[in-house]
C-alpha atoms as a PDB file:
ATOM      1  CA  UNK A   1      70.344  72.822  45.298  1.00  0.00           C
ATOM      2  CA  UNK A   2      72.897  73.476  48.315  1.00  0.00           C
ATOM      3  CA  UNK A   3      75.362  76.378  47.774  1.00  0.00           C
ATOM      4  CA  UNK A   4      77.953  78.720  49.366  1.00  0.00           C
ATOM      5  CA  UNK A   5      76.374  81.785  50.052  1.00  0.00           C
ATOM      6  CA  UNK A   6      78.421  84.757  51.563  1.00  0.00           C
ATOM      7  CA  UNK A   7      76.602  85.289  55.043  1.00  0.00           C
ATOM      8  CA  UNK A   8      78.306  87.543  58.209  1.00  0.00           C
ATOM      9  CA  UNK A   9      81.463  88.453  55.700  1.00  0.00           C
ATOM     10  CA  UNK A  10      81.774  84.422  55.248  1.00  0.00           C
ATOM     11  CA  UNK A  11      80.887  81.544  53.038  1.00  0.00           C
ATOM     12  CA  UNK A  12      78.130  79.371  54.542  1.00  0.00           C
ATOM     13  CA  UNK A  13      76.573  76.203  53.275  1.00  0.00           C
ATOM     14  CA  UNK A  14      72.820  76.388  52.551  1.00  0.00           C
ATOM     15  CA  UNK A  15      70.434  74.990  51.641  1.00  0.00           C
ATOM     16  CA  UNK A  16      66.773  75.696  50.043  1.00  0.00           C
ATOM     17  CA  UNK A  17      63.889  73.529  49.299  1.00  0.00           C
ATOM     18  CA  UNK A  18      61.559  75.934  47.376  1.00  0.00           C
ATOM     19  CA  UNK A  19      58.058  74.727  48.194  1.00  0.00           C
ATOM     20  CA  UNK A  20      55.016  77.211  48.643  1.00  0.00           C
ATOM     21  CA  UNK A  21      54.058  78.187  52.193  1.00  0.00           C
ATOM     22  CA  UNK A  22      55.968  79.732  54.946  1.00  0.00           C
ATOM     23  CA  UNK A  23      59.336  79.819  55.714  1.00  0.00           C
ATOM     24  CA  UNK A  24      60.704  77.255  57.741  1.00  0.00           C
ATOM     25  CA  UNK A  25      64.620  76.916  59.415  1.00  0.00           C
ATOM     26  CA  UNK A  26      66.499  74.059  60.319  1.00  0.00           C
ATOM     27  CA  UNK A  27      68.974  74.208  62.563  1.00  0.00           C
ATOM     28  CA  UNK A  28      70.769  71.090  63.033  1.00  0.00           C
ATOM     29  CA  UNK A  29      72.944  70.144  66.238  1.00  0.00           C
ATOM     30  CA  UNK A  30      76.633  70.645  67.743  1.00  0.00           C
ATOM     31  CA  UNK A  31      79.162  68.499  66.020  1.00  0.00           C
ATOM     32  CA  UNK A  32      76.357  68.418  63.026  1.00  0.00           C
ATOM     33  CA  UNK A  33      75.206  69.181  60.140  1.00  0.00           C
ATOM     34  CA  UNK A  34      71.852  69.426  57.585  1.00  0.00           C
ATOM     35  CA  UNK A  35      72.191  66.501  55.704  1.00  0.00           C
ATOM     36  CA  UNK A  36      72.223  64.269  59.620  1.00  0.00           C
ATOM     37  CA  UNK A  37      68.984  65.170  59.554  1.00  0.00           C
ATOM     38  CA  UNK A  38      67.095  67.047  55.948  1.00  0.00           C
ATOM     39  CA  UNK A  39      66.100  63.565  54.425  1.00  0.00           C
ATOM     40  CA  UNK A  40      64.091  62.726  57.332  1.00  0.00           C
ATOM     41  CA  UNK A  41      62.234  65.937  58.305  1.00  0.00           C
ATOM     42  CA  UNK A  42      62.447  67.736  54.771  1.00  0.00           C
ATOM     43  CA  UNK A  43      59.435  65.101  53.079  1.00  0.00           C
ATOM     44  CA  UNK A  44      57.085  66.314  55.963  1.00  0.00           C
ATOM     45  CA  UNK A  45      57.442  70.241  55.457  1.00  0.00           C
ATOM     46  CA  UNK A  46      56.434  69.872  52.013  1.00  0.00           C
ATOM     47  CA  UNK A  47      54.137  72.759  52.942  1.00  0.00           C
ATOM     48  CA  UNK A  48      56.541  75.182  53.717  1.00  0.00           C
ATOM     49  CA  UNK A  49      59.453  76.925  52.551  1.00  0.00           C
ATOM     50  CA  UNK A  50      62.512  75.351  54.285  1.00  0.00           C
ATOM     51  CA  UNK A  51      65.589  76.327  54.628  1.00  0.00           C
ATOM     52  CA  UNK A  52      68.972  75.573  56.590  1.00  0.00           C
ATOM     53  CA  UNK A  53      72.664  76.060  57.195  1.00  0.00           C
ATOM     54  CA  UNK A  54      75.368  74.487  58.063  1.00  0.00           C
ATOM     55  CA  UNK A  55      77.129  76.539  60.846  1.00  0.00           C
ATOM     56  CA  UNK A  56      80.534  77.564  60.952  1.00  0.00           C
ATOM     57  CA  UNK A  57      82.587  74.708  61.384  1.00  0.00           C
ATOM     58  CA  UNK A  58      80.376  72.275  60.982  1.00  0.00           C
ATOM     59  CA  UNK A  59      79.153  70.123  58.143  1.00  0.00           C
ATOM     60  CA  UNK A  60      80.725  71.657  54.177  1.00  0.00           C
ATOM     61  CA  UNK A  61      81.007  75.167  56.337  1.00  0.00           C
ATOM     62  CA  UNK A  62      85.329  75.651  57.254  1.00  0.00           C
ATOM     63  CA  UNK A  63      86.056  76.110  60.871  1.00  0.00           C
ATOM     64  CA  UNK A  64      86.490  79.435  61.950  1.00  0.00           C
ATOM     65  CA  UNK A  65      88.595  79.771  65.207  1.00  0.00           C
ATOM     66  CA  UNK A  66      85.737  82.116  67.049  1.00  0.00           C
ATOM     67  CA  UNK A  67      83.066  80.436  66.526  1.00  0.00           C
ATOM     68  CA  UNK A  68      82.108  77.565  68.433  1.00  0.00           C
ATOM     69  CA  UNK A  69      80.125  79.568  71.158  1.00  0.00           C
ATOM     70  CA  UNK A  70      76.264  80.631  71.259  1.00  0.00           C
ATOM     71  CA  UNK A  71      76.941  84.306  70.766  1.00  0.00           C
ATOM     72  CA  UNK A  72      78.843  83.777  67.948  1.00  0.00           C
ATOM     73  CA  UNK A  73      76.026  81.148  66.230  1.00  0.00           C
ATOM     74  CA  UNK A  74      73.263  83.435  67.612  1.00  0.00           C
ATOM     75  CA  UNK A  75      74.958  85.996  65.771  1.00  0.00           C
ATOM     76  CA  UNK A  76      75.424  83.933  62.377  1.00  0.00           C
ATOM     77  CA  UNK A  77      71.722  83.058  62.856  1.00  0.00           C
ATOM     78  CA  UNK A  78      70.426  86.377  62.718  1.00  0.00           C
ATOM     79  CA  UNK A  79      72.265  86.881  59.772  1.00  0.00           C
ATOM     80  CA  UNK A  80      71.219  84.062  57.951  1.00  0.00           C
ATOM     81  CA  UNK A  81      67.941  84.679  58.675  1.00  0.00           C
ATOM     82  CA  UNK A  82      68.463  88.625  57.690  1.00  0.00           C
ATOM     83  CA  UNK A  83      69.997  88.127  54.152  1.00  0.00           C
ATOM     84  CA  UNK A  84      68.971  84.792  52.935  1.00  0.00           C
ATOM     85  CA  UNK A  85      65.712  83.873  54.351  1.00  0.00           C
ATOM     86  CA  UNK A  86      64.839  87.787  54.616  1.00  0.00           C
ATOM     87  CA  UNK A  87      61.378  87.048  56.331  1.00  0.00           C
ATOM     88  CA  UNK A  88      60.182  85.807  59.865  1.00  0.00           C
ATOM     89  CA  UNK A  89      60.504  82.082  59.751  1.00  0.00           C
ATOM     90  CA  UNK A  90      59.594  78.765  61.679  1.00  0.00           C
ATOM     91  CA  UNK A  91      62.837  77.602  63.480  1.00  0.00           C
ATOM     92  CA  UNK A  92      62.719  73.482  63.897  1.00  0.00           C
ATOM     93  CA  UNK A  93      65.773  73.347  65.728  1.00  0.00           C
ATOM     94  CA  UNK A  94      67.880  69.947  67.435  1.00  0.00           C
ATOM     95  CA  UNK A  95      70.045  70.411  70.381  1.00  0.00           C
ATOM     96  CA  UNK A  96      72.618  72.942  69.941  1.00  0.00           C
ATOM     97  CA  UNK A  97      70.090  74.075  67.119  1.00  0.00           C
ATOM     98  CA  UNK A  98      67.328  74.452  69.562  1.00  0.00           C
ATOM     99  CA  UNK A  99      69.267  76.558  72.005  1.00  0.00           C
ATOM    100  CA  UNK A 100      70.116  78.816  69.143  1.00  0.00           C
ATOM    101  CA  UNK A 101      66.351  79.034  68.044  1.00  0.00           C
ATOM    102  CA  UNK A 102      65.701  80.184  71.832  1.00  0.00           C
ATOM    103  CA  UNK A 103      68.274  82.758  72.148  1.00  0.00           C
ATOM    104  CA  UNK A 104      66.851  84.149  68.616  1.00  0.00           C
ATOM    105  CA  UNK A 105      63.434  84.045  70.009  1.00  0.00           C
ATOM    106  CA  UNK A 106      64.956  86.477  72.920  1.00  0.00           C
ATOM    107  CA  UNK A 107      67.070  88.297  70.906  1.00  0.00           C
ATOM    108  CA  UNK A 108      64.878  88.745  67.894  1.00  0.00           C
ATOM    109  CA  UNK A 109      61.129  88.009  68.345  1.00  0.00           C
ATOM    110  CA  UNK A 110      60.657  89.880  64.791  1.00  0.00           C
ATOM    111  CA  UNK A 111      62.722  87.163  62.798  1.00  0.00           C
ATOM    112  CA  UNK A 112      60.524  83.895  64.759  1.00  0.00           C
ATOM    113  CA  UNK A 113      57.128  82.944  64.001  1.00  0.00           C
ATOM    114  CA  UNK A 114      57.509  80.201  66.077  1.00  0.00           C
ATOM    115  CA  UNK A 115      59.976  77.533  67.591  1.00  0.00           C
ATOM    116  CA  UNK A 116      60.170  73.365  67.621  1.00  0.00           C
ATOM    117  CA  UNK A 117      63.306  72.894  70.142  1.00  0.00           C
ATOM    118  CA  UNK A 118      64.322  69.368  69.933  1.00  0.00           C
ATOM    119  CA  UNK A 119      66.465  68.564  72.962  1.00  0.00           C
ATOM    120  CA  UNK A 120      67.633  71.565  74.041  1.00  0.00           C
ATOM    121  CA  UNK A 121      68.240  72.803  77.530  1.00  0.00           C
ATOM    122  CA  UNK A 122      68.560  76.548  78.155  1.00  0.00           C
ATOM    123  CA  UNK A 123      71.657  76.219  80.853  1.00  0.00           C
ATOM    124  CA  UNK A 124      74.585  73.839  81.175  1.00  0.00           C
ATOM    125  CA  UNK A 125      73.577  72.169  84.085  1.00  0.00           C
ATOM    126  CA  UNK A 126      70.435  71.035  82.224  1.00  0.00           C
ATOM    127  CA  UNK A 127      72.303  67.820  81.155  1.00  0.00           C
ATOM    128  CA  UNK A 128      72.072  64.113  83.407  1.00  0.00           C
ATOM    129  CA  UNK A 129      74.948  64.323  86.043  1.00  0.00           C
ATOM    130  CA  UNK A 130      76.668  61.015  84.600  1.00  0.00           C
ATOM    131  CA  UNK A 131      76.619  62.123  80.636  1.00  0.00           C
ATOM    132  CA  UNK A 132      79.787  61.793  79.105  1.00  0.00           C
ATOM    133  CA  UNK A 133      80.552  63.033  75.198  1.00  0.00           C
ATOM    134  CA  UNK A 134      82.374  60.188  73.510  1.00  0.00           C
ATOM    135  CA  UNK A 135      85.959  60.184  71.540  1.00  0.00           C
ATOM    136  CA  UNK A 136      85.631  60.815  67.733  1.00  0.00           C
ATOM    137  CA  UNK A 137      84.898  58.073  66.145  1.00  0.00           C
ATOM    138  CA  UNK A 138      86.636  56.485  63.090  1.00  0.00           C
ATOM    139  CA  UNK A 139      83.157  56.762  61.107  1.00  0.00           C
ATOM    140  CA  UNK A 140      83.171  60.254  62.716  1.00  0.00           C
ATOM    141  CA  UNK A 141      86.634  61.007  60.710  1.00  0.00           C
ATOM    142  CA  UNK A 142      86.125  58.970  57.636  1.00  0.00           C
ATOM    143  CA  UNK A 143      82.248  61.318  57.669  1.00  0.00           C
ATOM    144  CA  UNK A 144      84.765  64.123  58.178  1.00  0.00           C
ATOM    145  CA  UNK A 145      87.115  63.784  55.544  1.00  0.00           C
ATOM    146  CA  UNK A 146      83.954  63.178  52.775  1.00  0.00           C
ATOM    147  CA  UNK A 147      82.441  66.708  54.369  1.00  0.00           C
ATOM    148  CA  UNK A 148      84.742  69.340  55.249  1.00  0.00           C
ATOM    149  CA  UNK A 149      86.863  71.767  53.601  1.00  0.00           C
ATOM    150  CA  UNK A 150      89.078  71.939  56.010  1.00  0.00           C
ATOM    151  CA  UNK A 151      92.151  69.665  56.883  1.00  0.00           C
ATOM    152  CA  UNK A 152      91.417  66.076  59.225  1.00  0.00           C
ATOM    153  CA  UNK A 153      93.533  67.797  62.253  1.00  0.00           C
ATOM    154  CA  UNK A 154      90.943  70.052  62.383  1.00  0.00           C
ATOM    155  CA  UNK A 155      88.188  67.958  63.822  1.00  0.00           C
ATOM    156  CA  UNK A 156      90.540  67.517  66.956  1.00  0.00           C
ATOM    157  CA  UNK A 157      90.196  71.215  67.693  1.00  0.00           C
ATOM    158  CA  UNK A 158      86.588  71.678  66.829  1.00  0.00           C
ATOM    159  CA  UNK A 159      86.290  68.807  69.355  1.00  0.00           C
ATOM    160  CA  UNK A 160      88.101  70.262  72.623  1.00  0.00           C
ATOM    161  CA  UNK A 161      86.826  73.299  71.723  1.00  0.00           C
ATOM    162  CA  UNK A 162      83.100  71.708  71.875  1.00  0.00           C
ATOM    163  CA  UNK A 163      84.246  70.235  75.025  1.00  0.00           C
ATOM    164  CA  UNK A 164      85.604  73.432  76.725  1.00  0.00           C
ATOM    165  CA  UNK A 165      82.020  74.961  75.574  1.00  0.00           C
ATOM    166  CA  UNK A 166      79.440  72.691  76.695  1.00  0.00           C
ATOM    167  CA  UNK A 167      80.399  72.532  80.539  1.00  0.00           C
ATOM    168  CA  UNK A 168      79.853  76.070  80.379  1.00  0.00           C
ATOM    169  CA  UNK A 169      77.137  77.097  77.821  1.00  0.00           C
ATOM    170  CA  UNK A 170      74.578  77.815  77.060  1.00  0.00           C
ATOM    171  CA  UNK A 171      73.055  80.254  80.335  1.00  0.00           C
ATOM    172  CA  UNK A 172      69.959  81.552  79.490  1.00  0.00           C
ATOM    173  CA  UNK A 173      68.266  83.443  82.439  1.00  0.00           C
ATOM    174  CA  UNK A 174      64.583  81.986  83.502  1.00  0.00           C
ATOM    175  CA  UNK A 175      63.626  85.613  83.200  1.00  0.00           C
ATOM    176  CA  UNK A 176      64.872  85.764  79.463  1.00  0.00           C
ATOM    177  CA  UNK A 177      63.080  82.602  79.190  1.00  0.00           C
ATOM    178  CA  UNK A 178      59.698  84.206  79.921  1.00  0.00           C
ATOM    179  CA  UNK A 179      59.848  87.267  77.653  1.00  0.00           C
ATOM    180  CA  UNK A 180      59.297  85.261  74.357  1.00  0.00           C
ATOM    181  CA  UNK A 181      56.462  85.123  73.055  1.00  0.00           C
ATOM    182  CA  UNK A 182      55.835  83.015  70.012  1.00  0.00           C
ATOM    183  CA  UNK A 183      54.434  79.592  70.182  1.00  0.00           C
ATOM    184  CA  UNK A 184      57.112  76.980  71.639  1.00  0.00           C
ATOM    185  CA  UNK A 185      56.952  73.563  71.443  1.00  0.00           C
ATOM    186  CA  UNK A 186      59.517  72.273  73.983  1.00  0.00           C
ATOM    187  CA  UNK A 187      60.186  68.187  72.391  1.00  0.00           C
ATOM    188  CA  UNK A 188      62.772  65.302  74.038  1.00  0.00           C
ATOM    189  CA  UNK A 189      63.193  62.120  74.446  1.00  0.00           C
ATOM    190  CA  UNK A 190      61.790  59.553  77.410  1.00  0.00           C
ATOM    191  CA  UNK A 191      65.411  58.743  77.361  1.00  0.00           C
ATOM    192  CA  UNK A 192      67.141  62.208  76.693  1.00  0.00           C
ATOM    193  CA  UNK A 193      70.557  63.452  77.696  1.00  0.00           C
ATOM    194  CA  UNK A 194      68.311  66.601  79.056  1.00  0.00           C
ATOM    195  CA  UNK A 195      66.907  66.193  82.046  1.00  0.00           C
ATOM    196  CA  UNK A 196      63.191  65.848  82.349  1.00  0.00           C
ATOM    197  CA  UNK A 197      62.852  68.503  85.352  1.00  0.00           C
ATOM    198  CA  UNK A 198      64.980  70.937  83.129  1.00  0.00           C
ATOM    199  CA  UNK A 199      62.863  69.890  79.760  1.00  0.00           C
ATOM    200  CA  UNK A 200      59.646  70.642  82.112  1.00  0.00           C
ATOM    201  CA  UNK A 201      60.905  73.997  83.719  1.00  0.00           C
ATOM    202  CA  UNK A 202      61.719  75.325  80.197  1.00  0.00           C
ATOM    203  CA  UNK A 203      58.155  74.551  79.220  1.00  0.00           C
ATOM    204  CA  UNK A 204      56.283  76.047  82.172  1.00  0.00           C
ATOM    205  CA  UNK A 205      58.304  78.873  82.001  1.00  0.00           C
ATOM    206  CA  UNK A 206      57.361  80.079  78.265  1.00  0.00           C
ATOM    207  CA  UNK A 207      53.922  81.734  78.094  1.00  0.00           C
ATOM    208  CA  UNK A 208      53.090  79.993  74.688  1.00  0.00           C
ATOM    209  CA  UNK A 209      54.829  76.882  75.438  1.00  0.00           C
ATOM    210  CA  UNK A 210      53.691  73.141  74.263  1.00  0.00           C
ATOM    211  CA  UNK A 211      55.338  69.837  75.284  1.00  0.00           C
ATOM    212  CA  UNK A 212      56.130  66.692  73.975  1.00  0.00           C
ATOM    213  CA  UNK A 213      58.378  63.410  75.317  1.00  0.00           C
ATOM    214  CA  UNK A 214      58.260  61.347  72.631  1.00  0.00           C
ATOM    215  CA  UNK A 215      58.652  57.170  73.990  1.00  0.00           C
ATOM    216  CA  UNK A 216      61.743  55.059  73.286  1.00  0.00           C
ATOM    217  CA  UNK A 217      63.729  57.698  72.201  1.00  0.00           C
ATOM    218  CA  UNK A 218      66.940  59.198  73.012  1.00  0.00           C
ATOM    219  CA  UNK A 219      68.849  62.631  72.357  1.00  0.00           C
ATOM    220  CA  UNK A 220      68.647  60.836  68.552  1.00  0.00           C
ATOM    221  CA  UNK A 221      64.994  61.155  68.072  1.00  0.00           C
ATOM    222  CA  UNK A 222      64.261  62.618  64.885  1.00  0.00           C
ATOM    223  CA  UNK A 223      66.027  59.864  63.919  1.00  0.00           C
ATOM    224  CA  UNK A 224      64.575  57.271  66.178  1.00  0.00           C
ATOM    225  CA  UNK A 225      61.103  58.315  65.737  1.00  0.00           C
ATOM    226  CA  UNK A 226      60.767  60.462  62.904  1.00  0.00           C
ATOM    227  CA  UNK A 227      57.504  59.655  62.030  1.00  0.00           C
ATOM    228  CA  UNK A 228      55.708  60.279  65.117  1.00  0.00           C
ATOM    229  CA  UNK A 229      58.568  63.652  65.553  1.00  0.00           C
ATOM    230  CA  UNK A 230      57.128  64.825  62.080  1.00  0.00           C
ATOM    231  CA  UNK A 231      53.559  64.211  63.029  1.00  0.00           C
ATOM    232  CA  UNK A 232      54.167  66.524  66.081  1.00  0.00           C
ATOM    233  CA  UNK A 233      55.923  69.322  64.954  1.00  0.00           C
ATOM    234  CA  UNK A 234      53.631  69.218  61.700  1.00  0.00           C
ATOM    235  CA  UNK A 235      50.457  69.618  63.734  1.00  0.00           C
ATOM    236  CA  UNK A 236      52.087  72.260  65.465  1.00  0.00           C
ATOM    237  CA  UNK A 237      52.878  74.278  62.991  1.00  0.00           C
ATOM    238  CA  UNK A 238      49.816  74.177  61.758  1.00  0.00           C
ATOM    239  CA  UNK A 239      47.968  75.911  64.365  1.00  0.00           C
ATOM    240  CA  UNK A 240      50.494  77.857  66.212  1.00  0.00           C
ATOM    241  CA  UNK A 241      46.835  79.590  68.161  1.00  0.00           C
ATOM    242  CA  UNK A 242      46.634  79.261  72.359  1.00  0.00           C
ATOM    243  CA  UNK A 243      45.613  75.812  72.612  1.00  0.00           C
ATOM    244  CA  UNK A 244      42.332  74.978  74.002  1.00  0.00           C
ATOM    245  CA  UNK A 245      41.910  72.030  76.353  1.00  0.00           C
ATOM    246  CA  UNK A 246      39.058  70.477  78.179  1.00  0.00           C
ATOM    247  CA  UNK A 247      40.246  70.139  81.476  1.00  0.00           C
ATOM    248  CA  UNK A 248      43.420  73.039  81.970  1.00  0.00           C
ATOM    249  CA  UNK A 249      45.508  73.165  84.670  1.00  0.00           C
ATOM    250  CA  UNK A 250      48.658  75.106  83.852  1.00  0.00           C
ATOM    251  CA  UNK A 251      47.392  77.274  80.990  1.00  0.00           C
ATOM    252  CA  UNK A 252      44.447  79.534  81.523  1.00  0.00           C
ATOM    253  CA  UNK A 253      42.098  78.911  79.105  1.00  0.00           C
ATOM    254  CA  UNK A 254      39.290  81.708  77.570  1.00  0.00           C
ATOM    255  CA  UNK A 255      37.183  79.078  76.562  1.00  0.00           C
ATOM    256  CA  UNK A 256      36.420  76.876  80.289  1.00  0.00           C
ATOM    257  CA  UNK A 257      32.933  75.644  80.005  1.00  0.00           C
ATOM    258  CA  UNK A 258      33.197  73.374  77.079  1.00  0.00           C
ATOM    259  CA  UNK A 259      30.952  70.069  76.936  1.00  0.00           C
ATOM    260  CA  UNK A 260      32.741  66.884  77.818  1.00  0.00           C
END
């Protein structure tokens, strides 16, 4: 069942789905929250212990005035993670999610067994030139007004704050990006908001790294596509070891002589 839970000297939303195995983190977007996205990735972990959050001001978690910015959710992360999950864990993350789960990655290889990040670009400029966040939506405030503790002017000032963010975060260093070490499997849609070259660069850059563009899907595509999305970060997490191909060009494989 989904409770408060005092994490970082605040109340936080959370949730647990108390299956045997592993744990496993959500992490859900910006301008998000866990329930956008449990019911369709939740069935598929039913190995693993999953967890997630909803972030400060997002989802049934009140806006707090510093916290829409990635040091602050890195920092809320770790904490989460520290007191709650109190383990390494999996982190399946989605967009803003998925930037979080790399900066954790950097910041604290000991709490990540390994990383899915959904849609996620590691700089600001990673986004398509022409991309343009639209105005809240009245389903967006009616969702709003069901969700949050907090008053409906508030969702005006999440939302410029999101917007004075984004242009500008997040700016993770290529050099940062190279230092992690767990398995990484980099995923986005043929049709994402990230651009491909950017999507591409982040995985050649990671020494464990993994790709996947997933077809006729957007920014949206656990949703789109979750069945093939479930099938792929399923079969990655279970076998996180180098992988072993017949025919390797950008990975350097032990094993090179295999029969065809």
């Amino acid at each position: 069942m989904p409770e408060y839970l005092k994490v970082d000297g605040h109340d936080l939303y959370c949730y647990e789905w108390e299956n045997d195995g592993e744990a496993v983190v959500l992490l859900h977007g910006g301008m998000s929250q866990t329930a956008h996205w449990a019911s369709n990735i939740v069935p598929a972990l039913e190995d693993y212990h999953v967890f997630a959050y909803d972030r400060s001001s997002h989802g049934f978690t009140a806006y707090r005035e510093e916290s829409i910015n990635f040091k602050y959710q890195l920092r809320e992360a770790i904490a989460y993670l520290e007191t709650v999950v109190k383990e390494p864990a999996h982190i399946v993350g989605w967009s803003d999610g998925g930037i979080i789960g790399l900066m954790l990655a950097i910041q604290r290889p000991d709490l990540v067994k390994s990383l899915v990040a959904i849609g996620a670009n590691f700089h600001y400029d990673g986004t398509l030139g022409d991309f343009e966040i639209g105005e809240l939506s009245e389903e967006d405030r009616a969702e709003y007004a069901i969700y949050s503790p907090d008053p409906a002017e508030t969702q005006d000032v999440i939302y410029q704050r999101f917007m004075k963010m984004w242009p500008s975060e997040p700016d993770i260093s290529m050099e940062e990006i190279k230092k992690i070490q767990c398995p990484v499997l980099v995923m986005a849609g043929d049709d994402d908001v990230i651009r491909h070259a950017h999507t591409i660069e982040l995985f050649e850059a990671l020494p464990l790294g993994q790709l996947a563009i997933v077809p006729g899907t957007s920014h949206i595509l656990p949703k789109e596509k979750p069945g093939l999305v479930n099938l792929i970060v399923t079969e990655f997490l279970e076998d996180l070891s180098y992988p072993i191909t017949r025919m390797p060009m950008r990975r350097k494989n032990p094993v090179s002589n295999q029969p065809e």
